[in-house]
PDB file of N, CA and C in Angstrom:
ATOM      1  N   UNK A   1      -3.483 -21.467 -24.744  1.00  0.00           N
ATOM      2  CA  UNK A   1      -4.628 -21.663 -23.916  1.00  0.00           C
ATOM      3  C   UNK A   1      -4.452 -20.942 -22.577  1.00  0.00           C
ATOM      4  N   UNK A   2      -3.261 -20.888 -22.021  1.00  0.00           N
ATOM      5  CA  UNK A   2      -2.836 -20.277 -20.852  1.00  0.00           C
ATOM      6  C   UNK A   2      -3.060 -18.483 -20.520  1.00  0.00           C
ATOM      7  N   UNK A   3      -2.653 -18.087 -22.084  1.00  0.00           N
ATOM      8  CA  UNK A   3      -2.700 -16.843 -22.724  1.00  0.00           C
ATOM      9  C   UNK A   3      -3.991 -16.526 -22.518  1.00  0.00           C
ATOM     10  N   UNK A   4      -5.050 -17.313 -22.890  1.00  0.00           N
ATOM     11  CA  UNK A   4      -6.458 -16.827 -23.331  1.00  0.00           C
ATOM     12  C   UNK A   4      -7.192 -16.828 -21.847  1.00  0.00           C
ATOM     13  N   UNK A   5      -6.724 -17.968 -20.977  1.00  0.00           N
ATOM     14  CA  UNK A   5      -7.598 -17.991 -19.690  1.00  0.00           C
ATOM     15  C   UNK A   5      -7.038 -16.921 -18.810  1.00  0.00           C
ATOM     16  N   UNK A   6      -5.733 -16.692 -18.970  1.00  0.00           N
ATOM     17  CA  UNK A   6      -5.378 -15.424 -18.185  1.00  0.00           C
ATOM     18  C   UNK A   6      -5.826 -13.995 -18.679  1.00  0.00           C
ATOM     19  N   UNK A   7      -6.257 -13.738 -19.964  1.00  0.00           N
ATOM     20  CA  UNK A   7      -6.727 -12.839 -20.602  1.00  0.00           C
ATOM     21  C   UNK A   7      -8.597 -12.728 -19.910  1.00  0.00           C
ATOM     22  N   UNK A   8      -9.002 -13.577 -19.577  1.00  0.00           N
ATOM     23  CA  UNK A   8     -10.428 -13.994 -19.381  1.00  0.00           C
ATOM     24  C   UNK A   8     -10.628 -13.740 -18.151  1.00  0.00           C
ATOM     25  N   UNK A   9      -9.983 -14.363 -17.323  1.00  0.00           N
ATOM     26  CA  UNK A   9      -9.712 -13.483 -15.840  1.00  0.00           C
ATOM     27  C   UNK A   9      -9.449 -12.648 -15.468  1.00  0.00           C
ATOM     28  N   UNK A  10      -8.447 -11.568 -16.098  1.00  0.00           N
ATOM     29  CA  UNK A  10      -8.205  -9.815 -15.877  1.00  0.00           C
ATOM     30  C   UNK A  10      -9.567  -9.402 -16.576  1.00  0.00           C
ATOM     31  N   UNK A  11     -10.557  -9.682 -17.546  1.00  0.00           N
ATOM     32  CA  UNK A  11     -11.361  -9.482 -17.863  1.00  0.00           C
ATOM     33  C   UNK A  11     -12.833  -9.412 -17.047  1.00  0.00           C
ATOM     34  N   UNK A  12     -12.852 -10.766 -16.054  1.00  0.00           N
ATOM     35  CA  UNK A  12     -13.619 -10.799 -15.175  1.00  0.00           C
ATOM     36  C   UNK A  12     -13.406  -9.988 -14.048  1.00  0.00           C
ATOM     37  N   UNK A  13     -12.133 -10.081 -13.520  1.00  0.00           N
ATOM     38  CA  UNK A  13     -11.594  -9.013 -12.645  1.00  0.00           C
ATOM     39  C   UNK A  13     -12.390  -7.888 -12.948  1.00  0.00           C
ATOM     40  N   UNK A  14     -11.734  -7.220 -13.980  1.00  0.00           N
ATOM     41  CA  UNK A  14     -12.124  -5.977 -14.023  1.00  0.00           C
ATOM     42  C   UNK A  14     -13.543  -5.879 -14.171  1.00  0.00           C
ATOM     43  N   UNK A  15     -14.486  -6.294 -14.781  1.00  0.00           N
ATOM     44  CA  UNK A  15     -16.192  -6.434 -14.357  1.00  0.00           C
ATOM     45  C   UNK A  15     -16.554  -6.112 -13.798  1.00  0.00           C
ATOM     46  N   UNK A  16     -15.904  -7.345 -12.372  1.00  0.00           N
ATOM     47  CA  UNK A  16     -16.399  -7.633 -11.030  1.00  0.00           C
ATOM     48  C   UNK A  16     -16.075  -6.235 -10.398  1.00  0.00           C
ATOM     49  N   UNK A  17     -14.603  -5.899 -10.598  1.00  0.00           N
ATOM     50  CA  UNK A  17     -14.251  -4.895  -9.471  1.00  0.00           C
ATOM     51  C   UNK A  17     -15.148  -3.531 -10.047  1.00  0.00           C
ATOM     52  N   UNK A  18     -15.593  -2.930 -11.518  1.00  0.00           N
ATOM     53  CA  UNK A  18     -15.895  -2.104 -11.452  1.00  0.00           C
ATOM     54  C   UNK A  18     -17.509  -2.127 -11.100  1.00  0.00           C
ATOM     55  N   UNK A  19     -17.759  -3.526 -10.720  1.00  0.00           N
ATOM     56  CA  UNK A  19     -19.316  -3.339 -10.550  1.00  0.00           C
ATOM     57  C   UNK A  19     -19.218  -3.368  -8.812  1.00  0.00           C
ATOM     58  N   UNK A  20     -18.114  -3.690  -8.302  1.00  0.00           N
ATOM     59  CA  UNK A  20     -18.064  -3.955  -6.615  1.00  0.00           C
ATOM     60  C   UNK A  20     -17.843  -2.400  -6.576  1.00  0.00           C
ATOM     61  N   UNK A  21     -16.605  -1.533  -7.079  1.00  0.00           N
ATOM     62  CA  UNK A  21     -16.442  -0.312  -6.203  1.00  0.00           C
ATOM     63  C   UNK A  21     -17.585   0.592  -7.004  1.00  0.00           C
ATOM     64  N   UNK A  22     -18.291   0.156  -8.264  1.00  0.00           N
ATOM     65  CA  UNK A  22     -19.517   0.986  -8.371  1.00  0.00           C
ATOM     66  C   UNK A  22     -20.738   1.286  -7.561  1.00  0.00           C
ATOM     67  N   UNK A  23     -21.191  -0.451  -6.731  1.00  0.00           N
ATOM     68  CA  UNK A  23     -21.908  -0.456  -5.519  1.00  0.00           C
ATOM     69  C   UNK A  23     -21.440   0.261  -4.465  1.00  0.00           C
ATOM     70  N   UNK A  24     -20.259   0.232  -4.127  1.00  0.00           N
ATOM     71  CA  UNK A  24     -19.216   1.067  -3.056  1.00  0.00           C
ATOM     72  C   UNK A  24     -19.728   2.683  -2.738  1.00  0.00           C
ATOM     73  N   UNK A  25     -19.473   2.880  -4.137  1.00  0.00           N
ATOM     74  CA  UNK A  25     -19.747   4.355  -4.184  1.00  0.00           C
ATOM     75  C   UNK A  25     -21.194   4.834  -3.785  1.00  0.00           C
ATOM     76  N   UNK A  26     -22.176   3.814  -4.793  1.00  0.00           N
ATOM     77  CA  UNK A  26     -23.480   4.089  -4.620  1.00  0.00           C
ATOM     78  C   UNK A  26     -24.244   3.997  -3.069  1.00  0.00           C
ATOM     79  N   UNK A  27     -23.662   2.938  -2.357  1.00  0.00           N
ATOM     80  CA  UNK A  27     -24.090   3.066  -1.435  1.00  0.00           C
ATOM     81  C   UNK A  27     -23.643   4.448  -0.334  1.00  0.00           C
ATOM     82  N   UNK A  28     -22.943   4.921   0.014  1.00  0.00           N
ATOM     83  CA  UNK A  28     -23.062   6.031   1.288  1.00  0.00           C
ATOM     84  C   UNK A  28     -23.810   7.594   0.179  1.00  0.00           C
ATOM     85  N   UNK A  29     -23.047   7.548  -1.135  1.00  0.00           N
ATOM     86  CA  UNK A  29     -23.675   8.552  -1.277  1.00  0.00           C
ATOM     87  C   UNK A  29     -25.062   8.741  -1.511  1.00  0.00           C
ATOM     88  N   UNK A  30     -25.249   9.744  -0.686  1.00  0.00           N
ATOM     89  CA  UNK A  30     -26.793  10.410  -0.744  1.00  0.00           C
ATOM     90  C   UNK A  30     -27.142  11.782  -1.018  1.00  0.00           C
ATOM     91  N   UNK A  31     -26.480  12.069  -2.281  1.00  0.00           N
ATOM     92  CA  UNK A  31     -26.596  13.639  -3.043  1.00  0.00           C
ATOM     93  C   UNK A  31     -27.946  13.635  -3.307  1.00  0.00           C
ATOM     94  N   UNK A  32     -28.237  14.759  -3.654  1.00  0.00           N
ATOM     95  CA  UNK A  32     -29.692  15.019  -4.005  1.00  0.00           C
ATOM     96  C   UNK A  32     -30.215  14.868  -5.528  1.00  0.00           C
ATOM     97  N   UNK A  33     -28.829  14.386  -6.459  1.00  0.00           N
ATOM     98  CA  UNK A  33     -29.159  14.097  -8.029  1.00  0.00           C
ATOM     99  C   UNK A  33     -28.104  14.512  -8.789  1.00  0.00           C
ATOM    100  N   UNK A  34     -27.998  14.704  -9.994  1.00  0.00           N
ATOM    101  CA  UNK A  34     -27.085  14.913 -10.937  1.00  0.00           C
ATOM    102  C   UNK A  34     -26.443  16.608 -10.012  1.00  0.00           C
ATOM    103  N   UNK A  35     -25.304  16.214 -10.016  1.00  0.00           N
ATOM    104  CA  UNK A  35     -24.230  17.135  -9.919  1.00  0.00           C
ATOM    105  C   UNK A  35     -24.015  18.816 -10.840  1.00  0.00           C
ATOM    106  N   UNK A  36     -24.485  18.565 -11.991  1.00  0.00           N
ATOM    107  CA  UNK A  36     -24.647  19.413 -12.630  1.00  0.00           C
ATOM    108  C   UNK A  36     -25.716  20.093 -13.080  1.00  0.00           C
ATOM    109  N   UNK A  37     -27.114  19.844 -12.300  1.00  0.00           N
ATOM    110  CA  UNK A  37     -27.598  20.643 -12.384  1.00  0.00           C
ATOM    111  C   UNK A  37     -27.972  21.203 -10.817  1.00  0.00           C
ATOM    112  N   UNK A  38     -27.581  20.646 -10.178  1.00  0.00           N
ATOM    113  CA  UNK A  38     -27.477  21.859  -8.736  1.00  0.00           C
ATOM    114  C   UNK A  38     -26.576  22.830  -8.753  1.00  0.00           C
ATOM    115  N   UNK A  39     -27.018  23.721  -7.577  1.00  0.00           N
ATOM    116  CA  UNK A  39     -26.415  25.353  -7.863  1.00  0.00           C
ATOM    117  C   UNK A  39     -26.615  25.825  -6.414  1.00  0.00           C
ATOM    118  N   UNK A  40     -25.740  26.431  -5.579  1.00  0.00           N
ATOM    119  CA  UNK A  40     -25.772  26.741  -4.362  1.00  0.00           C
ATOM    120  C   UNK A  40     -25.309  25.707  -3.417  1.00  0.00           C
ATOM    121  N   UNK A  41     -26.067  25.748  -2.062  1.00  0.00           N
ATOM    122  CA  UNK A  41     -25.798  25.314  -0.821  1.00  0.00           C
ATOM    123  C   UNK A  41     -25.965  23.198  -1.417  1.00  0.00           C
ATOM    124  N   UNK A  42     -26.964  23.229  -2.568  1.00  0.00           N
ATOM    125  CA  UNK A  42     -26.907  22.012  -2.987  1.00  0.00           C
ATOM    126  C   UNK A  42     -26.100  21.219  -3.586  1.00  0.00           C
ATOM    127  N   UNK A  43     -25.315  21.965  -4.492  1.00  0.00           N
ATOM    128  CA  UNK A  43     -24.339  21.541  -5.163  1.00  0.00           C
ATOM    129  C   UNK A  43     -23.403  21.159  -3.914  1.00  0.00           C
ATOM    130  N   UNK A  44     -23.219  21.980  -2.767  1.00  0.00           N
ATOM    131  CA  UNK A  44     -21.851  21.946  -1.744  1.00  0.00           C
ATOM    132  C   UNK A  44     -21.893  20.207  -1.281  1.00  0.00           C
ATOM    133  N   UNK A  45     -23.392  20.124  -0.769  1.00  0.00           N
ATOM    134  CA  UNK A  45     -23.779  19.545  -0.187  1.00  0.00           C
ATOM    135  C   UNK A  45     -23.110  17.985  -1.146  1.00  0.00           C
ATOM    136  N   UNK A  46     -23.662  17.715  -2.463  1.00  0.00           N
ATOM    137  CA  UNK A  46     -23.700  16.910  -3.208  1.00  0.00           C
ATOM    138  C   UNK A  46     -22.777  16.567  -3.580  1.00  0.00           C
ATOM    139  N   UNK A  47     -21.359  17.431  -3.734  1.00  0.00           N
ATOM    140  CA  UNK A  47     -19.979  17.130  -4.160  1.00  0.00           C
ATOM    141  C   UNK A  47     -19.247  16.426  -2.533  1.00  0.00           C
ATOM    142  N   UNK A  48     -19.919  17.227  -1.846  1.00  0.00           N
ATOM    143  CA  UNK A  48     -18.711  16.519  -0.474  1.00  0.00           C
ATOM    144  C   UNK A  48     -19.337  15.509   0.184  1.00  0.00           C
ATOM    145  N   UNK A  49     -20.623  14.994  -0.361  1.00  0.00           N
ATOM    146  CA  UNK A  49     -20.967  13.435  -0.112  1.00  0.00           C
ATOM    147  C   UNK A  49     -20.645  12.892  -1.490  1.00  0.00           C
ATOM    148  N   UNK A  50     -20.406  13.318  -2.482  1.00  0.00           N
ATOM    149  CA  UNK A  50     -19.379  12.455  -3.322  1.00  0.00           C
ATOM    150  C   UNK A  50     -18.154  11.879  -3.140  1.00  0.00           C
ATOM    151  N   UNK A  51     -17.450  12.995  -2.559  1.00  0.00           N
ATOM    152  CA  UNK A  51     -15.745  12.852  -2.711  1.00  0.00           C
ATOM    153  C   UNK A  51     -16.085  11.663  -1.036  1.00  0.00           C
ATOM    154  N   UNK A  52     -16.972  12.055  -0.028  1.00  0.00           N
ATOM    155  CA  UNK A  52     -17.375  10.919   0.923  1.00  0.00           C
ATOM    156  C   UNK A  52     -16.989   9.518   0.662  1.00  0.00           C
ATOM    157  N   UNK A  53     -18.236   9.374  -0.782  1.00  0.00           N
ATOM    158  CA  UNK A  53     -18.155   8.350  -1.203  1.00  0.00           C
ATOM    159  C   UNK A  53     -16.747   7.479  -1.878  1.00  0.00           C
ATOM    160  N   UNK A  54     -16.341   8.370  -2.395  1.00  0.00           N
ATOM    161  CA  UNK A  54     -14.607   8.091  -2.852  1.00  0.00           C
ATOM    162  C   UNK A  54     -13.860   7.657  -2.254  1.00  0.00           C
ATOM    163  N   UNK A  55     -13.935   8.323  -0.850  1.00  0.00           N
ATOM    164  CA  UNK A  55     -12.940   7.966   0.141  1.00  0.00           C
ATOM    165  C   UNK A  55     -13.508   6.585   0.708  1.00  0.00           C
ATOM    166  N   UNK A  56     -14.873   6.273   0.584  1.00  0.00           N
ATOM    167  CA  UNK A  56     -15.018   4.925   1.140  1.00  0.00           C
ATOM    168  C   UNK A  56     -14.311   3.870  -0.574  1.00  0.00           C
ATOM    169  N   UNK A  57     -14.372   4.263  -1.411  1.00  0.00           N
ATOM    170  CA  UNK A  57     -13.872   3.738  -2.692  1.00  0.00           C
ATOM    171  C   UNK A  57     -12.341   3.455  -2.489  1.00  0.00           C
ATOM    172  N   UNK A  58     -11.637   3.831  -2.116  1.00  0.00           N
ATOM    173  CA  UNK A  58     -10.070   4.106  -1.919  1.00  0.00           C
ATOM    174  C   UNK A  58      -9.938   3.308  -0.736  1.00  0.00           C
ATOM    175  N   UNK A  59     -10.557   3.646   0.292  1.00  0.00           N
ATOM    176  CA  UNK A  59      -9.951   3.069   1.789  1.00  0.00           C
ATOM    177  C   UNK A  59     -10.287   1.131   1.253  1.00  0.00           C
ATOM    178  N   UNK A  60     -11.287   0.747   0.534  1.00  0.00           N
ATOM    179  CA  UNK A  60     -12.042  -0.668   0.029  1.00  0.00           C
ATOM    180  C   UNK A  60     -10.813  -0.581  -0.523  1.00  0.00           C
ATOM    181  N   UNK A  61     -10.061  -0.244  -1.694  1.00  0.00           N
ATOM    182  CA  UNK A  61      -9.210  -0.728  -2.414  1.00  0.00           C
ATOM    183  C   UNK A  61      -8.305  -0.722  -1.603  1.00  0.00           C
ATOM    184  N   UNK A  62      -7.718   0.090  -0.725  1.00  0.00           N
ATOM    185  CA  UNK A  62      -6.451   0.154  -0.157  1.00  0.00           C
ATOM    186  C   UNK A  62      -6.321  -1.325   0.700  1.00  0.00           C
ATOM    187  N   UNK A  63      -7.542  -1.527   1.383  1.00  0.00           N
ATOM    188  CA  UNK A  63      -7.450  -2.235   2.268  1.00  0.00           C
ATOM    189  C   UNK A  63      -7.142  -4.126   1.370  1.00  0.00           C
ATOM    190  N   UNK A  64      -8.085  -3.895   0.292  1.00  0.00           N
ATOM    191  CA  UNK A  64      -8.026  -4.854  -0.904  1.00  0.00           C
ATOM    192  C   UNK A  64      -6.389  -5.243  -1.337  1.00  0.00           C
ATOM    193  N   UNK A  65      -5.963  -4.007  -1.705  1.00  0.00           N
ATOM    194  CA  UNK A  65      -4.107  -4.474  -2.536  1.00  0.00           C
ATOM    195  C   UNK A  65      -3.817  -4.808  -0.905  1.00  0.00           C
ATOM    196  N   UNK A  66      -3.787  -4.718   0.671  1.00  0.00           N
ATOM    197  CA  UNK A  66      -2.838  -5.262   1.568  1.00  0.00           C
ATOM    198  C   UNK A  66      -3.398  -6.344   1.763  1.00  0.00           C
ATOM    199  N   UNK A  67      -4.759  -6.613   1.634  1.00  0.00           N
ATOM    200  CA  UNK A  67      -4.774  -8.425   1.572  1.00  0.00           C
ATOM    201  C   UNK A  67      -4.086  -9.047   0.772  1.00  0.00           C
ATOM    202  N   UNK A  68      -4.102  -8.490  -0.541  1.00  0.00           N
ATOM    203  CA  UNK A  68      -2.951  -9.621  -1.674  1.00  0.00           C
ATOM    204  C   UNK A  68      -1.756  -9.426  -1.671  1.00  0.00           C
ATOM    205  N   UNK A  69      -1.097  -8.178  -0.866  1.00  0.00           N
ATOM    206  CA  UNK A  69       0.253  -8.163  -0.371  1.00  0.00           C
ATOM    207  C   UNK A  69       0.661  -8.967   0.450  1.00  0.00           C
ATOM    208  N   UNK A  70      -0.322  -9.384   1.514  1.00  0.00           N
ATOM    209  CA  UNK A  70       0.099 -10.009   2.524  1.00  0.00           C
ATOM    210  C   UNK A  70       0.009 -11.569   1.836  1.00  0.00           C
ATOM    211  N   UNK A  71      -0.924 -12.015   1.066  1.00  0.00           N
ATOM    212  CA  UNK A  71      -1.382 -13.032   0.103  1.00  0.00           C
ATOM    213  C   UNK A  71      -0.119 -13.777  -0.924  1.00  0.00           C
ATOM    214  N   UNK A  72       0.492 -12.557  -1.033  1.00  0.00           N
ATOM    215  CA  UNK A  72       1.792 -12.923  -2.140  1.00  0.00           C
ATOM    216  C   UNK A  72       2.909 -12.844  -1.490  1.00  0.00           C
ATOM    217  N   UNK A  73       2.946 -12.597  -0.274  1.00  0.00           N
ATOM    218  CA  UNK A  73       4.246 -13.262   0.632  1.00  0.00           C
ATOM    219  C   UNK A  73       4.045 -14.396   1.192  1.00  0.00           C
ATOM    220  N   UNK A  74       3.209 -14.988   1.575  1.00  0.00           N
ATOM    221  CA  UNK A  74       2.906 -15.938   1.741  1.00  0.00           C
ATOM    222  C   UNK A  74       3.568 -17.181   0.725  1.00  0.00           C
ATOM    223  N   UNK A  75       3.345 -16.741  -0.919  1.00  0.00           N
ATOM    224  CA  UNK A  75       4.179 -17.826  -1.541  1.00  0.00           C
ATOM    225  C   UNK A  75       5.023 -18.424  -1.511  1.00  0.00           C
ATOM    226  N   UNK A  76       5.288 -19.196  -1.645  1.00  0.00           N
ATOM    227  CA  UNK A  76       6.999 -20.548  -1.598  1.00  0.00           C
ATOM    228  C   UNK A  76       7.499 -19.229  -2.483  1.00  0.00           C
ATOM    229  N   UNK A  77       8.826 -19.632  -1.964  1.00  0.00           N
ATOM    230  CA  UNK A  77       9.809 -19.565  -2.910  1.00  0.00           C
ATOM    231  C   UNK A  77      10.625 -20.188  -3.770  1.00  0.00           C
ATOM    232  N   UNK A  78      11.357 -20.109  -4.070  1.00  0.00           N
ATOM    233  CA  UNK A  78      12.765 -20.759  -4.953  1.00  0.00           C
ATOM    234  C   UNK A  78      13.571 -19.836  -5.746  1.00  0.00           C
ATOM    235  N   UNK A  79      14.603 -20.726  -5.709  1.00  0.00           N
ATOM    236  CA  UNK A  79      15.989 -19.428  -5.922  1.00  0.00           C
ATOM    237  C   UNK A  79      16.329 -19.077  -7.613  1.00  0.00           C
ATOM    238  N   UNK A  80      15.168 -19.424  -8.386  1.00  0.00           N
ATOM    239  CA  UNK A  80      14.632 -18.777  -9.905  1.00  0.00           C
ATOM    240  C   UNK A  80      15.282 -19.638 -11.143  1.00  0.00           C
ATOM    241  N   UNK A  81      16.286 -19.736 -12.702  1.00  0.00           N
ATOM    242  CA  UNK A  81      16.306 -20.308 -12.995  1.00  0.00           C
ATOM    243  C   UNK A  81      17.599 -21.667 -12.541  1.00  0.00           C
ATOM    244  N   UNK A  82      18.359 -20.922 -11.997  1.00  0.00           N
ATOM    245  CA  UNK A  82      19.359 -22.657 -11.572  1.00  0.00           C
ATOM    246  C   UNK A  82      18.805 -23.345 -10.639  1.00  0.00           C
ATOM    247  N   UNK A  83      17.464 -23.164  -9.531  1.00  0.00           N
ATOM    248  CA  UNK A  83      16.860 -24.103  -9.168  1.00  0.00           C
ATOM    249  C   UNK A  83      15.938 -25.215 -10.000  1.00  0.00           C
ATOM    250  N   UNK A  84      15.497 -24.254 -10.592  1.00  0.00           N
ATOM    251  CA  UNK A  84      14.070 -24.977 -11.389  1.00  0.00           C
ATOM    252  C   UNK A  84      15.303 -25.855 -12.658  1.00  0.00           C
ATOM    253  N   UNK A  85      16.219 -25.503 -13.542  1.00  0.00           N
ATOM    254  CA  UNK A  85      17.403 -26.299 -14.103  1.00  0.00           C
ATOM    255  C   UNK A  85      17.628 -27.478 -13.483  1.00  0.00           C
ATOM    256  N   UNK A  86      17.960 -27.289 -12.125  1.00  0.00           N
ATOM    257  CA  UNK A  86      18.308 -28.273 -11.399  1.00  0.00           C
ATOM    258  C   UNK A  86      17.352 -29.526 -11.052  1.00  0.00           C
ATOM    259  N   UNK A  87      16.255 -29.070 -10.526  1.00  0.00           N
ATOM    260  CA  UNK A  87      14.846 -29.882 -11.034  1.00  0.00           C
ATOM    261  C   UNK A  87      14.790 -30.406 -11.666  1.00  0.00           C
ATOM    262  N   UNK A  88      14.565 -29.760 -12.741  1.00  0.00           N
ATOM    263  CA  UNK A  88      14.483 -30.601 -13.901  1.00  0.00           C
ATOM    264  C   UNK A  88      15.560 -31.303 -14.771  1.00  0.00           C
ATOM    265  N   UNK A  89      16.639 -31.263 -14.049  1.00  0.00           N
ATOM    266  CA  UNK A  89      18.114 -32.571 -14.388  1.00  0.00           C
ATOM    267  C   UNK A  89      17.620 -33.470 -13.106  1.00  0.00           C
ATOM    268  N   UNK A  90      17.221 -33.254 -12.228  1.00  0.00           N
ATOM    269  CA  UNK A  90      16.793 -34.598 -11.137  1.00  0.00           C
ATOM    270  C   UNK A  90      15.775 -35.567 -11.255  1.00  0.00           C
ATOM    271  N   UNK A  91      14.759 -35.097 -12.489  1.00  0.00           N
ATOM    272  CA  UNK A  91      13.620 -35.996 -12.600  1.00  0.00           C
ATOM    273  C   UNK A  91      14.349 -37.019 -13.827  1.00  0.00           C
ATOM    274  N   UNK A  92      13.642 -38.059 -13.446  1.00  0.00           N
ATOM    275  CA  UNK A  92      14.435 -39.448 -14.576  1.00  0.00           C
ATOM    276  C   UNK A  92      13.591 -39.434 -15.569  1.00  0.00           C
ATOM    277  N   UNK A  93      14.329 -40.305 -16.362  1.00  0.00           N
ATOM    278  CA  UNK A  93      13.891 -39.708 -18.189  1.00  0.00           C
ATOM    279  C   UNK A  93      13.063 -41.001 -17.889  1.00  0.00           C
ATOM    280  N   UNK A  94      11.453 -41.066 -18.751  1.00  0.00           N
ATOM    281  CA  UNK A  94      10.776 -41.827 -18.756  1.00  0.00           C
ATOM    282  C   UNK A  94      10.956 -43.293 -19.557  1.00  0.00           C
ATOM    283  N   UNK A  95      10.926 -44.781 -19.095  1.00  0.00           N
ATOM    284  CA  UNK A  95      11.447 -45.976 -19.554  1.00  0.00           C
ATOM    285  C   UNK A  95      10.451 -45.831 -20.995  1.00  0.00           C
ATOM    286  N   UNK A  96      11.007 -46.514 -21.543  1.00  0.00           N
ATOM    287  CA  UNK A  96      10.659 -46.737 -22.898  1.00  0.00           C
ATOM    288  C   UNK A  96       9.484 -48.072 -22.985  1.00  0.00           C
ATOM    289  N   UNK A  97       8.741 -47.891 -23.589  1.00  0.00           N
ATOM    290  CA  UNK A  97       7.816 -49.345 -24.049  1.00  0.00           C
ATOM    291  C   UNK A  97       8.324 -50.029 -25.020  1.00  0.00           C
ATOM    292  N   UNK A  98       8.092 -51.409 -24.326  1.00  0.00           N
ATOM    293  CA  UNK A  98       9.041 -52.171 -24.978  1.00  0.00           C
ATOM    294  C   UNK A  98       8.524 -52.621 -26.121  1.00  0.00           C
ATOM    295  N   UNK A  99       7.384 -53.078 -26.624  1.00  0.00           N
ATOM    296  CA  UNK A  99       6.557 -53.689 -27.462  1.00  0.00           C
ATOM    297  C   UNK A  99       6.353 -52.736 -28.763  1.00  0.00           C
ATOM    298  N   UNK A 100       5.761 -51.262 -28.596  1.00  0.00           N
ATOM    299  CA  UNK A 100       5.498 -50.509 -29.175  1.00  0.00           C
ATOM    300  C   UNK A 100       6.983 -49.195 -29.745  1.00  0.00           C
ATOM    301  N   UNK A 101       7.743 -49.456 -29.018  1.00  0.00           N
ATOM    302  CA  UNK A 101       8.711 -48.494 -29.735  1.00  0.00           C
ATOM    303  C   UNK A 101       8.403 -47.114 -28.819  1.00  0.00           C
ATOM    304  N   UNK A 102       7.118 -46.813 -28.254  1.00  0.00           N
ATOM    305  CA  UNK A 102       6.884 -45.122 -28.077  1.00  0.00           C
ATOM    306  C   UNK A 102       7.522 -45.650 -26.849  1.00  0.00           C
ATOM    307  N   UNK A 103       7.872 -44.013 -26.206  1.00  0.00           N
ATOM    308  CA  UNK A 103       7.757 -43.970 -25.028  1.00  0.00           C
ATOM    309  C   UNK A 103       6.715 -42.764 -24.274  1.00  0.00           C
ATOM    310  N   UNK A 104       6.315 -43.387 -22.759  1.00  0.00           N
ATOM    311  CA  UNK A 104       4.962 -42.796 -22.432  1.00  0.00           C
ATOM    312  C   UNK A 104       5.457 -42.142 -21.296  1.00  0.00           C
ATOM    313  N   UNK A 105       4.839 -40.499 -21.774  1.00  0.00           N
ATOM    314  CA  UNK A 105       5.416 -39.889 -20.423  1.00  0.00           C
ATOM    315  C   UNK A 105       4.644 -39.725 -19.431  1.00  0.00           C
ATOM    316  N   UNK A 106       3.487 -40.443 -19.391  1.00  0.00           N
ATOM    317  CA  UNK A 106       2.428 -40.640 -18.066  1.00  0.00           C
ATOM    318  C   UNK A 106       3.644 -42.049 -17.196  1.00  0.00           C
ATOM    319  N   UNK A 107       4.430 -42.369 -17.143  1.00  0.00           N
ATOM    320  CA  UNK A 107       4.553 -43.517 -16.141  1.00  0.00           C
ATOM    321  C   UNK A 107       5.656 -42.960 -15.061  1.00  0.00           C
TER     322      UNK A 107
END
C-alpha cells in the first residue's frame, strides 16, 4: 500500500509540475506563432523570447530544488540502523490478555 501511494504521488508530482512549468513558459513568451514556420528577422525574434522563456523555466526550478534543500535539512536525524535497533529493544513487549489467550498490541 505504501508502494502504490508513493507511486501515486511522483505521479501527481509530475502532472502538477509539468502543467506549473508549462504555464511558466507560456506566460512571458510572446513569439509571434509556431517556430517553424517563421523565416527571417521573425524567427530571431521568436526563438530568443523562447529560450527567455526557459530561463524563467530553470531560474522557477532552481529556486524550487533550494527550497527542498533547505526543507530536507531541516529533518531530525538519527544515527541509522543501531539507533533505530536500539529503539526498538527499549519498547516493552505488550502484556498478554488474560481471559482470551491473544495478546493486543494496541495497549
Amino acid at each position: 500500500m505504501a508502494t502504490t501511494a508513493i507511486r501515486f504521488f511522483q505521479t501527481l508530482g509530475t502532472a502538477l509540475g509539468a502543467a506549473l512549468f508549462g504555464t511558466v513558459i507560456t506566460r512571458p513568451y510572446d513569439g509571434p506563432g509556431p517556430l517553424t514556420a517563421l523565416t527571417g528577422a521573425a524567427r530571431v525574434a521568436g526563438v530568443r523570447s523562447y529560450v527567455d522563456a526557459m530561463d524563467s523555466v530553470f531560474l522557477c526550478g532552481a529556486v524550487l530544488m533550494a527550497a527542498c534543500v533547505l526543507m530536507g535539512l531541516r529533518l531530525p536525524r538519527h544515527s541509522g540502523p543501531r539507533e533505530a535497533a536500539r529503539i526498538v529493544a527499549d519498547v516493552p513487549a505488550p502484556a498478554s490478555s488474560g481471559s482470551r489467550g491473544h495478546s493486543s498490541p494496541l495497549r
